[in-house]
C-alpha atoms as a PDB file:
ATOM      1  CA  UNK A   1      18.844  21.504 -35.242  1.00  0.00           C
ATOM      2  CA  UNK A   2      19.244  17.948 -34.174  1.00  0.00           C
ATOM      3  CA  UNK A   3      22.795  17.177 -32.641  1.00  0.00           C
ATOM      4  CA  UNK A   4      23.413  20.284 -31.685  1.00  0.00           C
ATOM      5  CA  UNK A   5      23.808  21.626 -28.013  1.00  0.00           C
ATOM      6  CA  UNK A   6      20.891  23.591 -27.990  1.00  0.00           C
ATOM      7  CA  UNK A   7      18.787  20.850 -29.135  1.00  0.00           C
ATOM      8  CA  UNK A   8      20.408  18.090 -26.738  1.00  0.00           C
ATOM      9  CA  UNK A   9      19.835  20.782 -24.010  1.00  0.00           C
ATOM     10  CA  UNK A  10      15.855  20.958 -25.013  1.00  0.00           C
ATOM     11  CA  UNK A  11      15.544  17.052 -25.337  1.00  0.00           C
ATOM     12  CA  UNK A  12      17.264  16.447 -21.924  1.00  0.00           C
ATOM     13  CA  UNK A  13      14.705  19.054 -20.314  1.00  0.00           C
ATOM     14  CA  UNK A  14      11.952  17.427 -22.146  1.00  0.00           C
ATOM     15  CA  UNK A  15      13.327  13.920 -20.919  1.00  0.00           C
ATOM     16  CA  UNK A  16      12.960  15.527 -17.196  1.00  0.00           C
ATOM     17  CA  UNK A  17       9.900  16.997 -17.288  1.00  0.00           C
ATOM     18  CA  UNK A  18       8.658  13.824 -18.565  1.00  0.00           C
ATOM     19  CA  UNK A  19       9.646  11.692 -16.126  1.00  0.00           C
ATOM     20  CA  UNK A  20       8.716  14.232 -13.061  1.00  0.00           C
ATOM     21  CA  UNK A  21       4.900  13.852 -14.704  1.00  0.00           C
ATOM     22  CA  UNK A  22       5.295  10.149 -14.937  1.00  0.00           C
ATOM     23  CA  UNK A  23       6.734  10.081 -11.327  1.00  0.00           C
ATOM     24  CA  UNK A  24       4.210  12.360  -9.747  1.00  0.00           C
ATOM     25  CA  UNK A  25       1.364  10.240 -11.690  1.00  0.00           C
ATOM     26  CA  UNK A  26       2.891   6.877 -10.131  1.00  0.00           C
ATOM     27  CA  UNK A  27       3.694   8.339  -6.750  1.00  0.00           C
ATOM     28  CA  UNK A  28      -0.505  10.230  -6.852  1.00  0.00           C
ATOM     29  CA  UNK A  29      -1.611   6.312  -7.718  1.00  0.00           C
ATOM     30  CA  UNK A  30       0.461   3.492  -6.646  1.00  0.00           C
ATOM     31  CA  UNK A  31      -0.843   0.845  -5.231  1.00  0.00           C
ATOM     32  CA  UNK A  32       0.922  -0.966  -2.362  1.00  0.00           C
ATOM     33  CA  UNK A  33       1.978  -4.217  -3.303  1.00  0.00           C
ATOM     34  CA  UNK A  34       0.913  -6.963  -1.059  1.00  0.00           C
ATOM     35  CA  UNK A  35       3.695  -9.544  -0.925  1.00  0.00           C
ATOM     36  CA  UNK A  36       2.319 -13.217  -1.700  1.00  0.00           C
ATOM     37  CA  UNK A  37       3.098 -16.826  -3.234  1.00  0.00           C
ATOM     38  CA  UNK A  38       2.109 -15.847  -6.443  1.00  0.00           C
ATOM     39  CA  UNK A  39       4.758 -15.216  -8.744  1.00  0.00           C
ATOM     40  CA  UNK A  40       4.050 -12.612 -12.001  1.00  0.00           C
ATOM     41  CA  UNK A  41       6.710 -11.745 -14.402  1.00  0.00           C
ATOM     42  CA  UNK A  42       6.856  -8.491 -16.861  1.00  0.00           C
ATOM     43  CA  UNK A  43       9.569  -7.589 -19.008  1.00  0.00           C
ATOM     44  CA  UNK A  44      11.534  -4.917 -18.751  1.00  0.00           C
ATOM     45  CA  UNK A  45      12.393  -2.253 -21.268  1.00  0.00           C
ATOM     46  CA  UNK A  46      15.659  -3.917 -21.567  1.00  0.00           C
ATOM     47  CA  UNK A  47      14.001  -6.886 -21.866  1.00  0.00           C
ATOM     48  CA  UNK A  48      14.277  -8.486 -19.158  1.00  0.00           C
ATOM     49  CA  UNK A  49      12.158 -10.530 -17.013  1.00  0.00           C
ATOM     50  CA  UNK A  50      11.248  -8.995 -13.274  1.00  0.00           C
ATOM     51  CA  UNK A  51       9.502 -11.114 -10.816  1.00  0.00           C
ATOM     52  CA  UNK A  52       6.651  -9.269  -8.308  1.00  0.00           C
ATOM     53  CA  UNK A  53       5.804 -11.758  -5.859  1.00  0.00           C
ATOM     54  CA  UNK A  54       1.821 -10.791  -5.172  1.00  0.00           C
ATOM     55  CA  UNK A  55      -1.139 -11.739  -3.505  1.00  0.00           C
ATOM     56  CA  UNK A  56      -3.513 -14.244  -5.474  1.00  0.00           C
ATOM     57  CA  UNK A  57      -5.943 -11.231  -5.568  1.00  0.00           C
ATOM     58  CA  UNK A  58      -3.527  -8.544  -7.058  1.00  0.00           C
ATOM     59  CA  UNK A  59      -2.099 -10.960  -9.674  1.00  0.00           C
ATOM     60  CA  UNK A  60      -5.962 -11.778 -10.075  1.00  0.00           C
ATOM     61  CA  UNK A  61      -6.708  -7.869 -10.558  1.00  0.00           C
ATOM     62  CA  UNK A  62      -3.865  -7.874 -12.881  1.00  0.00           C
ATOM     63  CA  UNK A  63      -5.087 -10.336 -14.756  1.00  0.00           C
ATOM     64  CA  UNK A  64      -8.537  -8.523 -15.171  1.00  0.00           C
ATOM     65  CA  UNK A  65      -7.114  -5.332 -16.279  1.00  0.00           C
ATOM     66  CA  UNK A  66      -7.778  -3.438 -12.852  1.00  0.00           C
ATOM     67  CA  UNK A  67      -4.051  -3.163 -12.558  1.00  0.00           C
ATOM     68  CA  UNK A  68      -1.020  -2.101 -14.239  1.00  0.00           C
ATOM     69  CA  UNK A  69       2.529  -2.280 -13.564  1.00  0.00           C
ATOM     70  CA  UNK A  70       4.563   1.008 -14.700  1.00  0.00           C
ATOM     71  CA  UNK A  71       8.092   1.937 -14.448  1.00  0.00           C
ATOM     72  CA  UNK A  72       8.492   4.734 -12.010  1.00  0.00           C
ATOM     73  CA  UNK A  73      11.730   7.019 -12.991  1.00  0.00           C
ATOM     74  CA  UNK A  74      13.010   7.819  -9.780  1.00  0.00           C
ATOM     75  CA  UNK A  75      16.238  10.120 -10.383  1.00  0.00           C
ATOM     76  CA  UNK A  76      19.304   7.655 -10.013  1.00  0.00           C
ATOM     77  CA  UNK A  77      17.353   4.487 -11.169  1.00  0.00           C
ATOM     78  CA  UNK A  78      13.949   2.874 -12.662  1.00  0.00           C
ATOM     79  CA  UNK A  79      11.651   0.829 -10.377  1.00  0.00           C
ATOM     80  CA  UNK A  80       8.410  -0.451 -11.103  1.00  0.00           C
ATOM     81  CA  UNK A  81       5.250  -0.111  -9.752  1.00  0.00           C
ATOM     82  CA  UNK A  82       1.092  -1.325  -9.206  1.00  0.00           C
ATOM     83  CA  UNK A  83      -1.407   1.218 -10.570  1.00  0.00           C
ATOM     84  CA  UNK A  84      -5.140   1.338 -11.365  1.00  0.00           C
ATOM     85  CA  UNK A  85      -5.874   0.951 -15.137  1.00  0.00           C
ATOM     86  CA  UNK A  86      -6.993   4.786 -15.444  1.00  0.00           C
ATOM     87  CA  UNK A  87      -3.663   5.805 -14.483  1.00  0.00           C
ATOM     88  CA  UNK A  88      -1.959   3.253 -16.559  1.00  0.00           C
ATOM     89  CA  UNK A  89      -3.582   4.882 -19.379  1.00  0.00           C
ATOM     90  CA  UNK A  90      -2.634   8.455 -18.598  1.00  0.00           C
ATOM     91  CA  UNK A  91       0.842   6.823 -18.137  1.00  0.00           C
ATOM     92  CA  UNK A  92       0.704   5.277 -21.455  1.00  0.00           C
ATOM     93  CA  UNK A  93      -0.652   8.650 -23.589  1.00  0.00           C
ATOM     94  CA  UNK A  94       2.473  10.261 -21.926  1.00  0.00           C
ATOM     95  CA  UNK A  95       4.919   7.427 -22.989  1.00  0.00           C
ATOM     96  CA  UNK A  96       4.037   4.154 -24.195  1.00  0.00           C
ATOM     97  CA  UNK A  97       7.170   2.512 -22.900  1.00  0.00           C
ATOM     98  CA  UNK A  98       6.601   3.264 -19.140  1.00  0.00           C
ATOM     99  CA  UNK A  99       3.729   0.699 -19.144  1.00  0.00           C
ATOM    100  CA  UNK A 100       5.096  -2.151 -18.620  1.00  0.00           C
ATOM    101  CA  UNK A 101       1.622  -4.581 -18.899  1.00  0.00           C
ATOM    102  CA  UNK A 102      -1.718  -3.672 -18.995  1.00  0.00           C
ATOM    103  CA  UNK A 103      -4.356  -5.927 -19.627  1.00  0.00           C
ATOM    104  CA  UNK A 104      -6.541  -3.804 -21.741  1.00  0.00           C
ATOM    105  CA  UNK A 105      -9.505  -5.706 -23.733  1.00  0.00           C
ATOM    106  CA  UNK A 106      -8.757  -3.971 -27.378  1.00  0.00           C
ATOM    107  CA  UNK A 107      -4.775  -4.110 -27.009  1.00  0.00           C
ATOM    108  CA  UNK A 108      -3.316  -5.508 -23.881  1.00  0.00           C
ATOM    109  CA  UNK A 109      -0.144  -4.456 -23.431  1.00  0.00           C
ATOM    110  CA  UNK A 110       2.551  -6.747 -22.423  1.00  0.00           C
ATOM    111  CA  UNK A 111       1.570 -10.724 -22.214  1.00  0.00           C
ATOM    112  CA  UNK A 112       3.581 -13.444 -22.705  1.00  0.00           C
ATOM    113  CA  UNK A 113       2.523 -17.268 -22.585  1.00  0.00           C
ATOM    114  CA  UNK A 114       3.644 -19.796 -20.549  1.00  0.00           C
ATOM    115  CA  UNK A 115       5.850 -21.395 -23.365  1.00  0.00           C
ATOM    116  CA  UNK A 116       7.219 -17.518 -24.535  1.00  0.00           C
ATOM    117  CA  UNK A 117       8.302 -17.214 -20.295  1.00  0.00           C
ATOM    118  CA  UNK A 118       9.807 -20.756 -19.952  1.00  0.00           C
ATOM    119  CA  UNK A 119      11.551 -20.085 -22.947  1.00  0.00           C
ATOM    120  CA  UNK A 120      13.147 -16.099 -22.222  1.00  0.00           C
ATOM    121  CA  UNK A 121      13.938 -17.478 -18.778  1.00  0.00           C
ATOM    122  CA  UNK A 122      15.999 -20.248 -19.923  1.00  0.00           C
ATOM    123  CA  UNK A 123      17.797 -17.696 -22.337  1.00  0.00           C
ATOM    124  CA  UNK A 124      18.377 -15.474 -19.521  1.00  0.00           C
ATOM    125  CA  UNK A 125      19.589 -18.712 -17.190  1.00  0.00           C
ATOM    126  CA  UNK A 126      21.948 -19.060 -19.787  1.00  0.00           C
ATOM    127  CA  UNK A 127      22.889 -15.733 -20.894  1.00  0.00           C
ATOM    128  CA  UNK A 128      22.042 -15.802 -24.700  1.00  0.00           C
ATOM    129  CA  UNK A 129      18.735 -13.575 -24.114  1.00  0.00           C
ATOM    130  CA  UNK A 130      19.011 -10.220 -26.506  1.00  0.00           C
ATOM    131  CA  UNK A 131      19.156  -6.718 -24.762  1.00  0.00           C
ATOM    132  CA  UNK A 132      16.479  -4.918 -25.957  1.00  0.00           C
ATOM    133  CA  UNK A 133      17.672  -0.954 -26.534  1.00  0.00           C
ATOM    134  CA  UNK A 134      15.171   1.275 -26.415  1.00  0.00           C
ATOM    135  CA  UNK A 135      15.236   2.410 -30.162  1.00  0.00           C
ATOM    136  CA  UNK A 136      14.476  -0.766 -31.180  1.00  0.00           C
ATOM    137  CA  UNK A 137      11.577  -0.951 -28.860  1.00  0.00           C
ATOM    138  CA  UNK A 138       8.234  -0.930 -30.872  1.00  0.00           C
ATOM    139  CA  UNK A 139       4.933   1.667 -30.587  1.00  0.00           C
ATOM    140  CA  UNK A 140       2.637  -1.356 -30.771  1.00  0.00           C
ATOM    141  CA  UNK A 141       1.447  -3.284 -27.761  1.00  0.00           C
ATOM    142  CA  UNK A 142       4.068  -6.082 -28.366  1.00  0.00           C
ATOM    143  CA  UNK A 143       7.428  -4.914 -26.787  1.00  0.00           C
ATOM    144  CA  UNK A 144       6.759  -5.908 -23.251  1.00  0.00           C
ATOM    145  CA  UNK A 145       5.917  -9.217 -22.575  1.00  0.00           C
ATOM    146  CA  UNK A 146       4.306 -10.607 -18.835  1.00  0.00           C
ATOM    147  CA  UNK A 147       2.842 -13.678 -17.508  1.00  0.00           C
ATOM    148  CA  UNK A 148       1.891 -15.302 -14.032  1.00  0.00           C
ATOM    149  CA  UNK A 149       3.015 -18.309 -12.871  1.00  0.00           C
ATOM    150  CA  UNK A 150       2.614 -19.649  -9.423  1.00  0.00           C
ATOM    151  CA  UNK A 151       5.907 -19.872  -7.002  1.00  0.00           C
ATOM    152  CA  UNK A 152       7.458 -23.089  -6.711  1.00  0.00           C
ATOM    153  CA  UNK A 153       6.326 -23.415  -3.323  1.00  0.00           C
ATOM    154  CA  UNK A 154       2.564 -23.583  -4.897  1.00  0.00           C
ATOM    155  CA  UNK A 155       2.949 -25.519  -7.626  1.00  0.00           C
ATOM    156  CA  UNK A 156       0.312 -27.692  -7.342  1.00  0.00           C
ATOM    157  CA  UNK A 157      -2.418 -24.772  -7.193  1.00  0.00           C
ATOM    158  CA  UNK A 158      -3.309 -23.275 -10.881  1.00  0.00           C
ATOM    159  CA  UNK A 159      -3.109 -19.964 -11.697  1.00  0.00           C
ATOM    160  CA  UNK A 160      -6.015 -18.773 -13.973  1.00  0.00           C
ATOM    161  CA  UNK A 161      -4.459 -16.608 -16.947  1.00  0.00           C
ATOM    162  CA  UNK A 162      -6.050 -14.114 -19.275  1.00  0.00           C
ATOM    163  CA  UNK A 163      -8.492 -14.996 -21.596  1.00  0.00           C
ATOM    164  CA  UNK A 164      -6.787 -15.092 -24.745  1.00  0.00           C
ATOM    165  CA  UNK A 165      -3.238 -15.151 -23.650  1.00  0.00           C
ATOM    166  CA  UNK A 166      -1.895 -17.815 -25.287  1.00  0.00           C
ATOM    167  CA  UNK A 167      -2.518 -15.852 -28.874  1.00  0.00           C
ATOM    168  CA  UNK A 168      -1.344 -12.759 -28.227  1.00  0.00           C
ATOM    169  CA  UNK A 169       1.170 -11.049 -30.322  1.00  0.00           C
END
């Protein structure tokens, strides 16, 4: 019966098991992440925006969909990670929140355009952004938002973005 004891016991358990197979799918897949000038932010589930600072080829294969970033639940905190797209997926069919951005071609998962980032960094700069709880998080492939942008230091090269980015939603 929901609320009781027994039943917080078995959704705590769940919870762990979960996480272990999410762990031991991210730890089985993860791809090193090659630090660069390239700047590419993803929201978190608590909406807010992380910065991986990558290598013009991994935000590239990000870009294309040959990458992913998860969360991976280590026991005392959440960090995120660089997988293929296959184990994105398998990521995804476990939990849909762990994925964090995926650029898939039917439903990409996570993007945000250039005027959505300015705009959720400035909010964040001056603290009026909205926590995002996970309740209110939705199935669909709109609750995580990401973008690249190129590091200050490289502002005068141009980052290519996703086809299609700007009208996703």
């Amino acid at each position: 019966m929901p609320g009781s004891k027994a039943y917080q016991r078995a959704e705590s358990k769940r919870q762990v098991e979960l996480d272990k197979a999410l762990r031991e799918l991210v730890m089985g897949s993860q791809v090193a992440q090659e630090p660069g000038e390239t700047a590419f932010y993803f929201m978190t589930r608590k909406g807010k925006l992380r910065r991986m600072e990558l290598t013009p080829e991994q935000a590239k294969r990000l870009e294309d969909g040959e990458l992913g970033v998860v969360e991976r639940p280590d026991p005392a905190q959440i960090e995120h990670a660089l997988v293929p797209a296959a184990a994105a997926e398998q990521m995804f069919a476990l939990s849909k929140k762990a994925v964090r951005f995926l650029n898939r071609k039917d439903s990409p998962i996570g993007f945000m355009n250039d005027e959505e980032l300015k705009a959720q960094q400035a909010a964040e700069a001056a603290g009026t952004a909205p926590e995002v709880s996970d309740e209110s998080e939705t199935e669909g492939g709109s609750e995580a938002e990401a973008s690249t942008e190129v590091a200050p230091a490289e502002a005068s090269a141009e980052t290519p973005k996703p086809e299609g980015g700007e009208n996703q939603g």
